[in-house]
C-alpha atoms as a PDB file:
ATOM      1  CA  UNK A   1      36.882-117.133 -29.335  1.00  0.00           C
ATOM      2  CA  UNK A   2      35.012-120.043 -28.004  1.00  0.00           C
ATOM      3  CA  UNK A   3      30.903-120.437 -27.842  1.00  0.00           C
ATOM      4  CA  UNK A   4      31.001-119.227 -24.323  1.00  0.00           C
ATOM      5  CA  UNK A   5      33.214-116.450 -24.614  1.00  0.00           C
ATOM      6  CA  UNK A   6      30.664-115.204 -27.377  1.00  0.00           C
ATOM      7  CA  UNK A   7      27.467-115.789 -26.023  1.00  0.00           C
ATOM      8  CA  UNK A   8      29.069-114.246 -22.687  1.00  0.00           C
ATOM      9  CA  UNK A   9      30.127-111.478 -24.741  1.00  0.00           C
ATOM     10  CA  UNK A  10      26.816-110.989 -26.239  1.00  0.00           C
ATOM     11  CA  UNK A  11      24.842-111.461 -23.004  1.00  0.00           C
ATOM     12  CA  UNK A  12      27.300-108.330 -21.829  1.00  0.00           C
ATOM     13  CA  UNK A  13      26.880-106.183 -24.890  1.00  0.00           C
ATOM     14  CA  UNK A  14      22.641-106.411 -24.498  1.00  0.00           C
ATOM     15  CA  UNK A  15      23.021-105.824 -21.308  1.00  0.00           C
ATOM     16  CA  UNK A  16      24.473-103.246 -21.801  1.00  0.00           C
ATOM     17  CA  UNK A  17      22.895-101.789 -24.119  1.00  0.00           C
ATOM     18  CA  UNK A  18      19.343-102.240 -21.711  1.00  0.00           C
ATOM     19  CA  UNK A  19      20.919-100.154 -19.428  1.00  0.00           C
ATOM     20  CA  UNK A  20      22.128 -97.536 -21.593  1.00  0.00           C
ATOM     21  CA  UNK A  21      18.213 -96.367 -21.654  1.00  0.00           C
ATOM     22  CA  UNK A  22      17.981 -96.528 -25.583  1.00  0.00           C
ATOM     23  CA  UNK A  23      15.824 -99.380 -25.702  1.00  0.00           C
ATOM     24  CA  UNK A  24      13.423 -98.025 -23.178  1.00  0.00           C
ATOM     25  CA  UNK A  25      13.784 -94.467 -24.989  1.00  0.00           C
ATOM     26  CA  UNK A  26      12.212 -96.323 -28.050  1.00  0.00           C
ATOM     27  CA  UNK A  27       9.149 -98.556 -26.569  1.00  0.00           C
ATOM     28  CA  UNK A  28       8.535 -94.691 -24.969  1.00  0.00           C
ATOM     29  CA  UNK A  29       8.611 -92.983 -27.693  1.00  0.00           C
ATOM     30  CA  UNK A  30       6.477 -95.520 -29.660  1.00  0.00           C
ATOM     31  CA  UNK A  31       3.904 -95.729 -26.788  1.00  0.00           C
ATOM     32  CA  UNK A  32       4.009 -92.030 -26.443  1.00  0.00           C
ATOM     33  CA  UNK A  33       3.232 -91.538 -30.000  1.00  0.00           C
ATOM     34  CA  UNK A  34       0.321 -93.946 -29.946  1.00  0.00           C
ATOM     35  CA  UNK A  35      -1.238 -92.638 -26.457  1.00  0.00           C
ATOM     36  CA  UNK A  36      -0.634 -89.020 -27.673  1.00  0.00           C
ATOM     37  CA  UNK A  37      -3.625 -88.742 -30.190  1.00  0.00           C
ATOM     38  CA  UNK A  38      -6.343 -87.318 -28.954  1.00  0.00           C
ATOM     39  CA  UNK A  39      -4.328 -86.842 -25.388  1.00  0.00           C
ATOM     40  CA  UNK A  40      -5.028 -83.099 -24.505  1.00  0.00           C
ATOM     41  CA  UNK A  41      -2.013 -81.644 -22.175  1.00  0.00           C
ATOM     42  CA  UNK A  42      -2.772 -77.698 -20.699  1.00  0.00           C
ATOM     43  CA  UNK A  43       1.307 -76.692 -20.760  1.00  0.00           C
ATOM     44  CA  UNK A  44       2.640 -73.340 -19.718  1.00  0.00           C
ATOM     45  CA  UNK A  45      -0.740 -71.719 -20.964  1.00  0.00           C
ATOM     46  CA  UNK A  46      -1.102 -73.652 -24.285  1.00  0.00           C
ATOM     47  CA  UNK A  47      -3.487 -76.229 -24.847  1.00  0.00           C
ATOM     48  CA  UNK A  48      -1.861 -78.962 -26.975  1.00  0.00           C
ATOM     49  CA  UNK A  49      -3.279 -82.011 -28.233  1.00  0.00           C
ATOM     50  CA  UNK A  50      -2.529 -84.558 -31.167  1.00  0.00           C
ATOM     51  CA  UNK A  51      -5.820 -85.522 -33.470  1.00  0.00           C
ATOM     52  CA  UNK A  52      -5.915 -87.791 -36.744  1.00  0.00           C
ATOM     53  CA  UNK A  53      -6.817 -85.262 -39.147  1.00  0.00           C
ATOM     54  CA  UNK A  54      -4.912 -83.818 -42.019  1.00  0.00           C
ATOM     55  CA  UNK A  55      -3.303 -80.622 -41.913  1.00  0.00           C
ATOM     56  CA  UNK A  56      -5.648 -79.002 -44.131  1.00  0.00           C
ATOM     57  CA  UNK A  57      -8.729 -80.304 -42.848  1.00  0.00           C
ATOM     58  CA  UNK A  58      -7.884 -78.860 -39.595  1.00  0.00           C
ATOM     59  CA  UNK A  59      -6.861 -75.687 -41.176  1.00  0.00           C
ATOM     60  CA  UNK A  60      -9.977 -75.361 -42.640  1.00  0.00           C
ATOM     61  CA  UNK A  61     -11.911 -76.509 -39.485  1.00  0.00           C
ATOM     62  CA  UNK A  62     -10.336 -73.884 -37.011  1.00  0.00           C
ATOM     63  CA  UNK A  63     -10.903 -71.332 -39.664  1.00  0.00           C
ATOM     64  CA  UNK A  64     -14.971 -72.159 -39.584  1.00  0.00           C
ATOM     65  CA  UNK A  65     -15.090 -72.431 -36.038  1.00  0.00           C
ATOM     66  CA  UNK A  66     -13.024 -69.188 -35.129  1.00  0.00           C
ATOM     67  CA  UNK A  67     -15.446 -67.156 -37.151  1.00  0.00           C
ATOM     68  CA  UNK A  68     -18.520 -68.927 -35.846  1.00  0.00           C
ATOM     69  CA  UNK A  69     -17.254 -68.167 -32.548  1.00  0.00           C
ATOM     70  CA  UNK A  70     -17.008 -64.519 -33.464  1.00  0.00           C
ATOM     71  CA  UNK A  71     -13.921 -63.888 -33.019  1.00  0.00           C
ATOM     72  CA  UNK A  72     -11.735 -61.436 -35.494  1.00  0.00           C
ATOM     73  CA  UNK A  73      -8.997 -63.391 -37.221  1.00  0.00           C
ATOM     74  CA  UNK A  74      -6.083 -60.899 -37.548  1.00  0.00           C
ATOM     75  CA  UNK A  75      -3.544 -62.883 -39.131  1.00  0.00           C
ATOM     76  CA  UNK A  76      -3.089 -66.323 -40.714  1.00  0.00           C
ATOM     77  CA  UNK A  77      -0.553 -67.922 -42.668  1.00  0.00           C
ATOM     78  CA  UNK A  78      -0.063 -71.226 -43.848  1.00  0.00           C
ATOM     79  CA  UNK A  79       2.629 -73.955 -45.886  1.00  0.00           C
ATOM     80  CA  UNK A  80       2.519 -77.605 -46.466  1.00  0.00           C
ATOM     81  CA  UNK A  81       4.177 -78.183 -42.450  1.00  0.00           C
ATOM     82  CA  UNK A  82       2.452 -75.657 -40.562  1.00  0.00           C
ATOM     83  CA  UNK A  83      -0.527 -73.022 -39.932  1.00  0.00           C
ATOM     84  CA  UNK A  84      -1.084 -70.514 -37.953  1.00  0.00           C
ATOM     85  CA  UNK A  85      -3.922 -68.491 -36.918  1.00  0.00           C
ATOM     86  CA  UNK A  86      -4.257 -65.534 -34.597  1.00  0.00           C
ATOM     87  CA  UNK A  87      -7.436 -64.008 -34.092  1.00  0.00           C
ATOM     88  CA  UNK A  88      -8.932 -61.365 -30.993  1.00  0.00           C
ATOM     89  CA  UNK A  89     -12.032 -62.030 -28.927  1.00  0.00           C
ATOM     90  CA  UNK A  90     -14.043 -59.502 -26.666  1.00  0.00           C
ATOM     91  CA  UNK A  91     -12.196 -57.471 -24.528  1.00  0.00           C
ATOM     92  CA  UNK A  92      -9.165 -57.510 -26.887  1.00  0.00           C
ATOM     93  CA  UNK A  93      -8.417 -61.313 -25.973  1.00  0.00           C
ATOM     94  CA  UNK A  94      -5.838 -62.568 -27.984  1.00  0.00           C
ATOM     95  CA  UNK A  95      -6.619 -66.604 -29.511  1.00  0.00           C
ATOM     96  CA  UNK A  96      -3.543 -68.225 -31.315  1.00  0.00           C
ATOM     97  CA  UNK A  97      -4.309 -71.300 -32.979  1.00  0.00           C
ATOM     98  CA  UNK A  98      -0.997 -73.506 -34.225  1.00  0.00           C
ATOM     99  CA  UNK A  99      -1.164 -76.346 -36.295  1.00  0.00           C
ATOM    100  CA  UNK A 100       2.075 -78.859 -36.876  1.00  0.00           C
ATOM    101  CA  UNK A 101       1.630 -81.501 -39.170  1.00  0.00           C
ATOM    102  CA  UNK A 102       3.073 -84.799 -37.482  1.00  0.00           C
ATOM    103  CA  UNK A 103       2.119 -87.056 -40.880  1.00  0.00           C
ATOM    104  CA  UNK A 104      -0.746 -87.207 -43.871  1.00  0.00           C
ATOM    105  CA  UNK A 105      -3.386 -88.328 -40.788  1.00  0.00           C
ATOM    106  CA  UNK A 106      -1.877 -86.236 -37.419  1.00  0.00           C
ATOM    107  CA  UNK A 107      -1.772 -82.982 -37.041  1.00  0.00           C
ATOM    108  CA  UNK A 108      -0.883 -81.631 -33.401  1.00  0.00           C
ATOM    109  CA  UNK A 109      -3.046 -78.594 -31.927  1.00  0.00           C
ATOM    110  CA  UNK A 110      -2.058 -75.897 -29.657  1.00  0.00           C
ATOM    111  CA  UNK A 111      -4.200 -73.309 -28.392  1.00  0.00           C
ATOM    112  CA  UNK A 112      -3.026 -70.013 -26.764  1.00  0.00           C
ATOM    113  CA  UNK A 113      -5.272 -67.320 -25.477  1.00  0.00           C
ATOM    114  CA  UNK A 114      -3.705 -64.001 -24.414  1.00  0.00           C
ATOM    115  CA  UNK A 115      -0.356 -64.248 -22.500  1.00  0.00           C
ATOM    116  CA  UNK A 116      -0.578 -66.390 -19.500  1.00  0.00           C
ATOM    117  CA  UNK A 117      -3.440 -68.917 -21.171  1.00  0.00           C
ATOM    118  CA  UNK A 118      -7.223 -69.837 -20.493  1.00  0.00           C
ATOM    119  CA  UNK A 119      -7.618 -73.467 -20.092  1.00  0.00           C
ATOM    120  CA  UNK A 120     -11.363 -73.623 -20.124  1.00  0.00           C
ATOM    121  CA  UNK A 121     -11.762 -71.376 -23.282  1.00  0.00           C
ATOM    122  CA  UNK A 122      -8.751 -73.155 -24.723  1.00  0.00           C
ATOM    123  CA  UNK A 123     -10.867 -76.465 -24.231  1.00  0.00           C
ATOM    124  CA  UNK A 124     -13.574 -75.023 -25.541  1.00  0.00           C
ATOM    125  CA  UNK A 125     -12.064 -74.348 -29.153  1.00  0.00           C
ATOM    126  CA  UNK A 126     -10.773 -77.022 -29.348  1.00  0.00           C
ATOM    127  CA  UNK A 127     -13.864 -79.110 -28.887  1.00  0.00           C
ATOM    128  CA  UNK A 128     -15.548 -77.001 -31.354  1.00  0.00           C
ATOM    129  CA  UNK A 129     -12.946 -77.483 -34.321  1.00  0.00           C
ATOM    130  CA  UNK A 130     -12.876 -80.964 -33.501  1.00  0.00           C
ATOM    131  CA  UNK A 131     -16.704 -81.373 -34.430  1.00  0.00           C
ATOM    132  CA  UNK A 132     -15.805 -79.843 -37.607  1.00  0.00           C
ATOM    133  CA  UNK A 133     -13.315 -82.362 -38.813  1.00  0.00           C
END
């Protein structure tokens, strides 16, 4: 093989490859990862949003701020990945608080209340346990 045949070939392959999508999944998911902290997305009635806080600092914020809020935490549970919280509010409104640890500094947040969601008390919470951190 000659020294046009390869760089032919190689042109080919990368181009290729470009249009395969895999390079453009990559620089996505890199950018997405970067944009997504402190992005806040309202999804199918959960409030989700990425902050750079440990998991147990969170944990230990949305545990303060649920029962400053007055709210009756019901059930909780917690490991080294993941904690969950699940509390009820006047009127029997029921608050689910997730936590996902992403790494040691990012710890995604989703907030559910009842069964179809409440965006503006879902913002609300969150704001609050974020002052906490």
């Amino acid at each position: 093989m000659n020294y046009k045949q390869l760089l032919l070939t190689l042109i080919l392959g990368l181009s290729l490859l470009v249009n395969s999508g895999c390079p453009a999944l990559l620089v996505g998911a890199a950018a997405g990862g970067a944009a997504a902290t402190g992005a806040v997305k309202y999804v199918g009635g959960e409030l989700r949003s990425t902050e750079e806080v440990s998991l147990n600092r969170a944990w230990k914020a949305t545990q303060k701020e649920i029962l400053d809020l007055e709210f009756t935490i019901t059930s909780k549970e917690k490991d080294v990945f993941d904690a969950q919280l699940i509390a009820s509010g006047a009127a029997d409104k029921r608050i689910k608080v997730r936590l996902k640890k992403q790494s040691e500094t990012l710890t995604e947040i989703r907030i559910r209340i009842g069964v179809f969601g409440d965006e503006s008390l879902s913002r609300h919470i969150l704001e609050k346990i974020k002052k906490r951190f």
